[in-house]
Protein backbone atom coordinates (compact mmCIF):
# COMPACT_ATOMS: atom_id res chain seq x y z
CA UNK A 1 238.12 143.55 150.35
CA UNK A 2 235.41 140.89 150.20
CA UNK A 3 231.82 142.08 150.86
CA UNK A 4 230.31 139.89 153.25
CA UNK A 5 227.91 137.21 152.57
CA UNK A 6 224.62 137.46 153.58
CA UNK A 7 225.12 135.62 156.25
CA UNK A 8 227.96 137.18 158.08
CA UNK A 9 225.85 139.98 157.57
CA UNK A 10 223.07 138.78 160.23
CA UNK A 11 226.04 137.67 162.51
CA UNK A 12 228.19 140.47 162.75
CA UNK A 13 225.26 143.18 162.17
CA UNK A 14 226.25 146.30 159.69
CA UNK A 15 226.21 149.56 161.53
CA UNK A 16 222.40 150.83 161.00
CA UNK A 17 220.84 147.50 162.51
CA UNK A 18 223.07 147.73 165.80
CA UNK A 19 222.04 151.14 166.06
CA UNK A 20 218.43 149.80 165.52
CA UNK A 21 219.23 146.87 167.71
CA UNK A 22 220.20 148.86 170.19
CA UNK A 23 217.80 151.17 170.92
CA UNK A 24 215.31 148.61 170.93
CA UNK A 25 217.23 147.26 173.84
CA UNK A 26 217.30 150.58 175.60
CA UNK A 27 213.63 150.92 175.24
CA UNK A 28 212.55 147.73 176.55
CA UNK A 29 214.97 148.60 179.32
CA UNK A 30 212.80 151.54 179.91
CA UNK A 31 209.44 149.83 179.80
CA UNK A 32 210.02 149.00 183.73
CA UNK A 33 211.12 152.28 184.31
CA UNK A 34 208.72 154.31 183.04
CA UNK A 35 206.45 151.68 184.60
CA UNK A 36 207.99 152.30 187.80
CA UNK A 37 207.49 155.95 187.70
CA UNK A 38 203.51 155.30 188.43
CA UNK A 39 203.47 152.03 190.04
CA UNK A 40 207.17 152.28 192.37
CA UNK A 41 205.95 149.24 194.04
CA UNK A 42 207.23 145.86 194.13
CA UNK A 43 204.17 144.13 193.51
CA UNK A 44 203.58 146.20 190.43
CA UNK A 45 200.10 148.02 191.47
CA UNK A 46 199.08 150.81 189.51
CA UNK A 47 199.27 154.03 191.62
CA UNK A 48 198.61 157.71 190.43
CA UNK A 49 198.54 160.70 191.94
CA UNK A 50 195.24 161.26 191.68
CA UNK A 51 194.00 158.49 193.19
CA UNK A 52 194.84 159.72 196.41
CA UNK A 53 192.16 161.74 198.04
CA UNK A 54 194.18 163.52 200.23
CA UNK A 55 193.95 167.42 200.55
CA UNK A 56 197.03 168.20 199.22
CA UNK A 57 195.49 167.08 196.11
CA UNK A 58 192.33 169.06 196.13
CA UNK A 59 193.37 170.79 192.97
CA UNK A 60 193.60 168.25 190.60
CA UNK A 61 190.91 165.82 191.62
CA UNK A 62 187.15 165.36 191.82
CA UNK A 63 186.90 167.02 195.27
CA UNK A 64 183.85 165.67 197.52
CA UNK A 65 180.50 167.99 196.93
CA UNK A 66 177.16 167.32 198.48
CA UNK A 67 174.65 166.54 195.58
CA UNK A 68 171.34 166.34 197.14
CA UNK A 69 170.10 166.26 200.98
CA UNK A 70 166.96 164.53 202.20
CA UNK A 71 165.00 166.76 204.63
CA UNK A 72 162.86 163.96 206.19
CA UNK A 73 166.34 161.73 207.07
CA UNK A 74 169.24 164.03 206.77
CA UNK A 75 170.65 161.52 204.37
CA UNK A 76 173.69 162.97 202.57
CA UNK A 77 174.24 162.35 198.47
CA UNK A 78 178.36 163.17 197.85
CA UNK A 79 179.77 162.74 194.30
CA UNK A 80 183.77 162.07 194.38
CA UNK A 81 186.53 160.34 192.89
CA UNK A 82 187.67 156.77 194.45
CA UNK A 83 188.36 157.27 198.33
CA UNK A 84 191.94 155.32 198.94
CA UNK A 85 195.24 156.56 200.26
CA UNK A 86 197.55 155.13 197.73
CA UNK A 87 200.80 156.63 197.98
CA UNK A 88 201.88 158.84 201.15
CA UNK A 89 200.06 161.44 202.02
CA UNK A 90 202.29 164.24 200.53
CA UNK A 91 200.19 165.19 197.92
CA UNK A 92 201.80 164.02 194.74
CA UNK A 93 205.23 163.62 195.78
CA UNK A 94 204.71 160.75 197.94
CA UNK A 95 205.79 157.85 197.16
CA UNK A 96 203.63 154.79 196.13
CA UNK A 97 202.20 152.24 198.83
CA UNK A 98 202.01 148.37 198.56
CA UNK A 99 198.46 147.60 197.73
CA UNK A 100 198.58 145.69 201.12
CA UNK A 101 198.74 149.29 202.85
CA UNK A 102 196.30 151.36 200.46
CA UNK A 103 194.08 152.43 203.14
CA UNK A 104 190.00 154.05 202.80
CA UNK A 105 190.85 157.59 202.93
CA UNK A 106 188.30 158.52 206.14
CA UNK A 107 190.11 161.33 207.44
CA UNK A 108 190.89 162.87 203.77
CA UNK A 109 186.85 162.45 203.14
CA UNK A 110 186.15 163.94 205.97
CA UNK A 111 188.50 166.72 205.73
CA UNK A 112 187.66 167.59 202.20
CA UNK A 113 183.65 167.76 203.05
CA UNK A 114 184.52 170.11 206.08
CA UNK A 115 186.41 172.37 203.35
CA UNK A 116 183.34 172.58 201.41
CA UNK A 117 181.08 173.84 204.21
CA UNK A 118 179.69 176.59 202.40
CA UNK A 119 178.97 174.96 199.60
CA UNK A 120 175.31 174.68 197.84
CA UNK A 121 174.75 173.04 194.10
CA UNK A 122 173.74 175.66 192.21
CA UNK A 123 170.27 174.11 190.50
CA UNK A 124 168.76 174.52 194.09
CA UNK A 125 169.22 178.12 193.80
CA UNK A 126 168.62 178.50 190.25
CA UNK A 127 166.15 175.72 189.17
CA UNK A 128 164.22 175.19 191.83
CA UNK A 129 164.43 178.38 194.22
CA UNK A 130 164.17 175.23 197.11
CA UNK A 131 165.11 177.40 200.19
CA UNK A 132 164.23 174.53 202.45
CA UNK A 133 166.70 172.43 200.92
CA UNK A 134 169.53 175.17 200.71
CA UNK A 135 168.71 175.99 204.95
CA UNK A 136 168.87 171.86 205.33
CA UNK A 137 172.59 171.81 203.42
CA UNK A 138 173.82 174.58 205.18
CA UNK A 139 172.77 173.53 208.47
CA UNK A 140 174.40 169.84 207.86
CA UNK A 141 177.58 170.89 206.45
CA UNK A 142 178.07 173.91 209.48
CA UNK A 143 179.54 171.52 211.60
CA UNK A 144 180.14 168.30 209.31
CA UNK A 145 181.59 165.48 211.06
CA UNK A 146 181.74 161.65 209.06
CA UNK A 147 181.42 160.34 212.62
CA UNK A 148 177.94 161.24 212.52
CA UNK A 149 176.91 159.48 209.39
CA UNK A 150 176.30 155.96 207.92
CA UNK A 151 178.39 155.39 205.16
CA UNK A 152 176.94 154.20 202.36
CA UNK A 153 179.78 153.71 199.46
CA UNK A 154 178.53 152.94 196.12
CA UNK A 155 181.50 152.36 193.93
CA UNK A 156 180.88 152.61 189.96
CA UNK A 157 184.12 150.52 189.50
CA UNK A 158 183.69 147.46 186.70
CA UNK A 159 184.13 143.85 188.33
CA UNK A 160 186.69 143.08 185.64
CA UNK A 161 189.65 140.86 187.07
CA UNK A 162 192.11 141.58 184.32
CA UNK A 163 191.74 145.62 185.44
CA UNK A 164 192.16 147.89 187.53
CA UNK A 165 189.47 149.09 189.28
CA UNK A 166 189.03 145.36 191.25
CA UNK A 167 192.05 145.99 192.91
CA UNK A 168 190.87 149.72 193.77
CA UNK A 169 187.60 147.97 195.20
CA UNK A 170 189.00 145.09 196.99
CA UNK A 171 190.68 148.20 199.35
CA UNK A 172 187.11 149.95 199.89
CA UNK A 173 185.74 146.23 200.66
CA UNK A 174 188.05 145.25 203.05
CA UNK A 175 187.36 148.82 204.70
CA UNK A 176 183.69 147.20 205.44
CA UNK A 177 184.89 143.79 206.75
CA UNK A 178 185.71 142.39 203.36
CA UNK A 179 181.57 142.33 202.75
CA UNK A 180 180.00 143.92 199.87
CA UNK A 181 176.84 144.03 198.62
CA UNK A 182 175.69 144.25 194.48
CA UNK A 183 173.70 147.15 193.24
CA UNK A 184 170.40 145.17 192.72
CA UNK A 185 170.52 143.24 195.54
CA UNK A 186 169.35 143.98 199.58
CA UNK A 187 172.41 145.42 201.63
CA UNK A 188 174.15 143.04 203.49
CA UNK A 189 174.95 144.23 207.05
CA UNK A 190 178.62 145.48 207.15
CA UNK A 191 180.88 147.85 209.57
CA UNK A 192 182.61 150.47 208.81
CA UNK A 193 184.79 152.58 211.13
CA UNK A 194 182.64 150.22 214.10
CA UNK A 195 179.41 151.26 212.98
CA UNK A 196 177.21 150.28 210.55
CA UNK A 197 178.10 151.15 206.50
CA UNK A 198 178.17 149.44 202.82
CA UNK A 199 179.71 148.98 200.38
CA UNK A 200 178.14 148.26 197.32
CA UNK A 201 179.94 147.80 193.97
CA UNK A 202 177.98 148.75 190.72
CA UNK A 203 179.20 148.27 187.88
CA UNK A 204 178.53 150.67 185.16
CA UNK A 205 178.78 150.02 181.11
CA UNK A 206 178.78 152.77 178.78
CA UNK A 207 176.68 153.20 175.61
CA UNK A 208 178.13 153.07 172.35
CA UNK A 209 175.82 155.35 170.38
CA UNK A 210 174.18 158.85 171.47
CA UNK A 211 170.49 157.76 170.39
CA UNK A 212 169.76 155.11 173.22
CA UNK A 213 166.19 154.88 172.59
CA UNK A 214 167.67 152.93 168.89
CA UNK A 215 170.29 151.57 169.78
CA UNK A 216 169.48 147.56 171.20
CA UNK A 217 172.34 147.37 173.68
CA UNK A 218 171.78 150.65 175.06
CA UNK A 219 168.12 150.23 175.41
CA UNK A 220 169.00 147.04 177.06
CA UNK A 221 171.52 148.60 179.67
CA UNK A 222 168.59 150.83 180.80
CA UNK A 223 166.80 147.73 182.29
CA UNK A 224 169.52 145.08 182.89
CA UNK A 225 168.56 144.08 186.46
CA UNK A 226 165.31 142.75 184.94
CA UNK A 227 167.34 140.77 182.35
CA UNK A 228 170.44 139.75 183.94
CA UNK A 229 170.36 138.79 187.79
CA UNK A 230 173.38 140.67 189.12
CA UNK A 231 173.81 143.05 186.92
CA UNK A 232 173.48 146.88 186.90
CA UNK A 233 171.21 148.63 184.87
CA UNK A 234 171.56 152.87 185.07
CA UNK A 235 167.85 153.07 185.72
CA UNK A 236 168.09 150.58 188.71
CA UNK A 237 170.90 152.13 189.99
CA UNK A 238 169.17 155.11 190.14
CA UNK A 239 166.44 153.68 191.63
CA UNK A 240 168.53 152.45 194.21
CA UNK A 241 170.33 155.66 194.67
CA UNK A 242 166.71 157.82 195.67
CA UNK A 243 165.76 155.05 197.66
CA UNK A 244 168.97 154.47 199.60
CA UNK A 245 168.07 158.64 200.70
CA UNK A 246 164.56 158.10 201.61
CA UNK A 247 165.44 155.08 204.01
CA UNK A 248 166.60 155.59 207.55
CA UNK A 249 169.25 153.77 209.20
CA UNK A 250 169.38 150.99 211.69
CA UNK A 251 170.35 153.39 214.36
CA UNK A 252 167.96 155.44 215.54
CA UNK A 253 169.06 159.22 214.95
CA UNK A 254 171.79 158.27 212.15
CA UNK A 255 171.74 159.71 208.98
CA UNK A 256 173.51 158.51 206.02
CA UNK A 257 176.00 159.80 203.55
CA UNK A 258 176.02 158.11 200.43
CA UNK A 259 179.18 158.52 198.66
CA UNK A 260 179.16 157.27 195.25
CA UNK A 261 182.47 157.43 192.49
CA UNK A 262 184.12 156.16 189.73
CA UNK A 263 187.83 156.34 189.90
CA UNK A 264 188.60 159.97 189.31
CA UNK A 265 184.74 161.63 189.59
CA UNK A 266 184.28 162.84 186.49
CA UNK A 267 182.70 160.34 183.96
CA UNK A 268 181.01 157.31 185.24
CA UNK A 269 180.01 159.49 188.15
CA UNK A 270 179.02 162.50 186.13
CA UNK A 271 176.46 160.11 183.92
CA UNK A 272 174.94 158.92 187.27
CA UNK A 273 174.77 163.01 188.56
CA UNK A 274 173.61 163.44 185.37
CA UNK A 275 170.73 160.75 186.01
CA UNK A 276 169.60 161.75 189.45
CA UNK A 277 169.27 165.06 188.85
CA UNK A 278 166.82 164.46 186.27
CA UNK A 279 165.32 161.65 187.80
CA UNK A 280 164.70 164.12 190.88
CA UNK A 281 163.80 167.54 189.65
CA UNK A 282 161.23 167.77 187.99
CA UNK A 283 161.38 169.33 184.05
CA UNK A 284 165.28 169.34 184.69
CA UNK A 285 166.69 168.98 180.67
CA UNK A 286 169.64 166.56 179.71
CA UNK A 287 171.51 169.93 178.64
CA UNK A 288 171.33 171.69 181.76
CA UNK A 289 172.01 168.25 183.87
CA UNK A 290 175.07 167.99 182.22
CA UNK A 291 176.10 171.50 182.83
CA UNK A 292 175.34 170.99 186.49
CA UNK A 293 178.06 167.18 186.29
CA UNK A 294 179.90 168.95 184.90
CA UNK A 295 180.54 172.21 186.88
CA UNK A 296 179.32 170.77 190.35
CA UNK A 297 181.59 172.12 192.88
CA UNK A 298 183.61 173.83 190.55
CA UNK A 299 180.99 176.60 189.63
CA UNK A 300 183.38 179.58 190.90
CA UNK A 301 186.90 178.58 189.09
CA UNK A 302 186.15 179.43 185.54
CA UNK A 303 184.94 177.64 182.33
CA UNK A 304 188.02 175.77 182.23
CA UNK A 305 187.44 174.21 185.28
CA UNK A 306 185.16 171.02 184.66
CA UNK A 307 185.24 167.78 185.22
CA UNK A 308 184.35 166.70 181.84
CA UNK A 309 181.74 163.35 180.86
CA UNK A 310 183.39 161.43 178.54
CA UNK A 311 181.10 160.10 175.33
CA UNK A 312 179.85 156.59 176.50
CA UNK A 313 178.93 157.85 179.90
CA UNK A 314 177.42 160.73 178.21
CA UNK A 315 175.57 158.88 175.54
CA UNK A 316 174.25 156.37 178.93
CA UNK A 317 172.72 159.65 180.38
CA UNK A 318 171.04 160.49 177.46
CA UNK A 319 169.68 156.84 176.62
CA UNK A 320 168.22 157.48 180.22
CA UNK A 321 166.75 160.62 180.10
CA UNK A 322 164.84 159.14 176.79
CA UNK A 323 164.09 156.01 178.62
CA UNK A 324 162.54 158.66 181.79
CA UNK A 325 160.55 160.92 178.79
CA UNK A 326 162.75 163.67 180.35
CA UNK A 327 163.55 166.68 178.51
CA UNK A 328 166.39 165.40 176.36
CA UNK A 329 167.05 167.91 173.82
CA UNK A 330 170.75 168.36 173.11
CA UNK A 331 171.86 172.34 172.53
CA UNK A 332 171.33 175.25 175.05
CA UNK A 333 169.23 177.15 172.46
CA UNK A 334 166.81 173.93 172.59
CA UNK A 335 165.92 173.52 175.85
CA UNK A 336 163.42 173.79 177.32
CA UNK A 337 163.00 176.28 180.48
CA UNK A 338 161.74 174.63 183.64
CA UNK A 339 158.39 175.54 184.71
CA UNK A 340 157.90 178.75 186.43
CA UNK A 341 160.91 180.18 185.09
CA UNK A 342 162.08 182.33 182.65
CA UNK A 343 165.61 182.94 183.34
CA UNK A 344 168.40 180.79 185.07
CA UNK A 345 171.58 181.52 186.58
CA UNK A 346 174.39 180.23 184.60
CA UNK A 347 177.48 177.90 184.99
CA UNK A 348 180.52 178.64 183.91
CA UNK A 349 180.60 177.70 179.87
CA UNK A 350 176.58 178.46 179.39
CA UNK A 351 175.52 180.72 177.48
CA UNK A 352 172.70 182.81 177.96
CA UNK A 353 169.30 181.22 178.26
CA UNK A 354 167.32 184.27 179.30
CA UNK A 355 163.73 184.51 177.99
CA UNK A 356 162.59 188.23 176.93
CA UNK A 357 158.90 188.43 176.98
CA UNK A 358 157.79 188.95 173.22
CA UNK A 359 156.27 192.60 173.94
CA UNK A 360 152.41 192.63 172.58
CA UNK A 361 151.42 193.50 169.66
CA UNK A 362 150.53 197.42 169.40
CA UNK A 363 147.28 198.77 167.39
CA UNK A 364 147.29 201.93 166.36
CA UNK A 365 143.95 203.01 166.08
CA UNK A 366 142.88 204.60 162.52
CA UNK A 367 143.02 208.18 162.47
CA UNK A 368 139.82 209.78 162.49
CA UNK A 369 138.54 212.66 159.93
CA UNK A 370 138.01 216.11 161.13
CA UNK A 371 134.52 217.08 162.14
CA UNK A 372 133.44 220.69 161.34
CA UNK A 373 131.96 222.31 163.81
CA UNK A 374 128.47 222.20 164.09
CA UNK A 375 127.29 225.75 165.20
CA UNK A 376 125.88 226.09 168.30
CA UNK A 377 122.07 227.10 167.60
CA UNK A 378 119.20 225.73 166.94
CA UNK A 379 118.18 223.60 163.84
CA UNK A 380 117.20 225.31 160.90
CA UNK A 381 117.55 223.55 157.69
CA UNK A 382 115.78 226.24 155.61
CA UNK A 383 118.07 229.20 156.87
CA UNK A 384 114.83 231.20 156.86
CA UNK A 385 115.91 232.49 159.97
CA UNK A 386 112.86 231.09 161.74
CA UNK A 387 112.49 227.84 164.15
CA UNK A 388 111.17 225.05 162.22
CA UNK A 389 109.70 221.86 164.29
């Protein structure tokens, strides 16, 4: 038999490259599929489980937890992941929704704060021994009702149009009349549920190296609202963030809840917890901030149980604790122990930071020779056995 020439060779195909040729085919085939699996919509909009703050998913997400409290307002700070109903509310067996019927998840916000009632963040206890602040908590989240709060949503989502997270915002934005405000710029008056709220979308850009206070770009990210009109800088955003809890609302006897996120709670929002806390406790050290991201809400479910900061948002909380002149040093065994305190109470994964007092220094006094005995009768040096004066 004639072998076949080259060419009938690329027509007919030998037996190894239709085998090739055909599992290429069956794996492009797939790409929709296994596309499908996430998205199941017809308009092709990513949708994962845990975007969907529902309770059924309490488990695996970033669940709601009160951050800081303002005694003077009553304002509310709450760290979370994005707050959308994306698929049914099933948990994670419901299907995916049409972006046109992703939805602000009010009721699973407000369901997942009432679950957390008895809830304190640990530095108040620890750190700062604040009972006033720990009383002021308790007393708001007793009885926690969103209905009796401005909300304030500050979304750490990037305005990029080729991603993700613009299609995540344009839901929260249309849940405030399809107004939003930037995170430099003054609030623009919105509703939200028919009262007043905001929406506020602030971008947030990562450092690429750990040492901020060297690195150009990162330096530069610290201060960006003074350099680029509509940008966000971490330090303004900060900013923003303490002053947005000192203000009071238009309505007289409001308070605020300021809910800020990232998509799933954990890294963008961690840096900013990261941020505040040292921003607003005084002598609070990068190390122990990042424990407290880390573990916040999660403090009773083990070591493993963290929702960890990735390295850029990590490396932007650092470049800002350097920019502050916090305390920045990077180990447990380094830091440095807030003032007034010698001792902490610990987080799941930290190890023990207890300081024992160095005892004092003990001197033994020199011994001291034996005396003898001087007798006991008058003085006479010439043992004459008479008196001498």
């Amino acid at each position: 038999m004639t072998p076949p020439t080259p060419g009938q060779k690329l027509r007919t195909g030998s037996p190894p490259a239709r085998t090739i040729l055909i599992v290429l085919v069956i794996l492009i085939a797939l790409v929709p599929a296994v596309q499908s699996a996430d998205t199941n919509t017809t308009d092709g909009t990513y949708c994962q489980n845990r975007f969907n703050l529902v309770p059924e998913n309490k488990v695996q997400i970033s669940v709601p937890t009160v951050v800081d409290i303002d005694i003077a307002t009553g304002n509310l700070l709450v760290r979370g992941q994005i707050p959308l109903v994306v698929r049914d509310a099933t948990g994670n067996a419901g299907g995916c929704r049409e972006h046109a019927d992703w939805s602000y998840s009010y009721d699973g916000l407000n369901k997942l704060m009432q679950d957390k009632k008895g809830f304190v963040p640990a530095y108040f206890n620890a750190e700062n021994k604040n009972d006033e602040k720990i009383a002021a908590i308790r007393g708001a989240m007793a009885n926690f009702n969103l209905d009796d709060y401005e909300v304030i949503d500050i979304s750490l989502l990037n305005a990029n149009p080729y991603g993700n997270d613009m299609v995540e915002f344009a839901t929260i934005r249309d849940a405030f009349g399809g107004v939003s405000s930037t995170c430099n710029a003054t609030l623009l008056d919105t509703t939200f549920h028919g009262r007043n709220g905001n929406a506020i979308l602030s971008d947030f850009y990562f450092c690429n190296t750990a040492d901020g206070a060297n690195d150009p770009n990162c330096a530069r990210s610290m201060v960006m609202d003074n350099v680029d009109p509509g940008s966000c800088s971490f330090s303004g955003r900060i900013d923003q963030i303490v002053a947005l809890m000192a203000g009071k609302d238009q309505k007289p006897g409001k308070k605020r809840l300021i809910y800020y996120h990232c998509s799933q709670g954990s890294d963008r929002t961690g840096s900013i917890t990261m941020g505040y806390l040292q921003k607003t406790i005084p002598g609070m050290s990068y190390v122990h901030a990042l424990h407290y991201a880390q573990y916040l809400g999660k403090e009773n479910q083990g070591a493993d149980a963290m929702w960890p900061v990735g390295c850029g948002a990590d490396n932007s909380a650092l470049a800002y604790c350097q920019y502050i002149g916090a305390d920045c040093t990077k180990t447990e065994g380094e830091r440095v122990l807030l003032p007034g305190s010698s001792a902490h109470a610990h987080l799941p994964g930290q190890t023990d930071t207890t300081v024992v007092p160095t005892p004092a220094p003990v001197t033994v006094p020199a011994p001291v020779p034996a005396q003898t005995p001087v007798p006991a009768k008058p003085y006479n040096p010439t043992k004459t056995g008479e008196v001498n004066f």
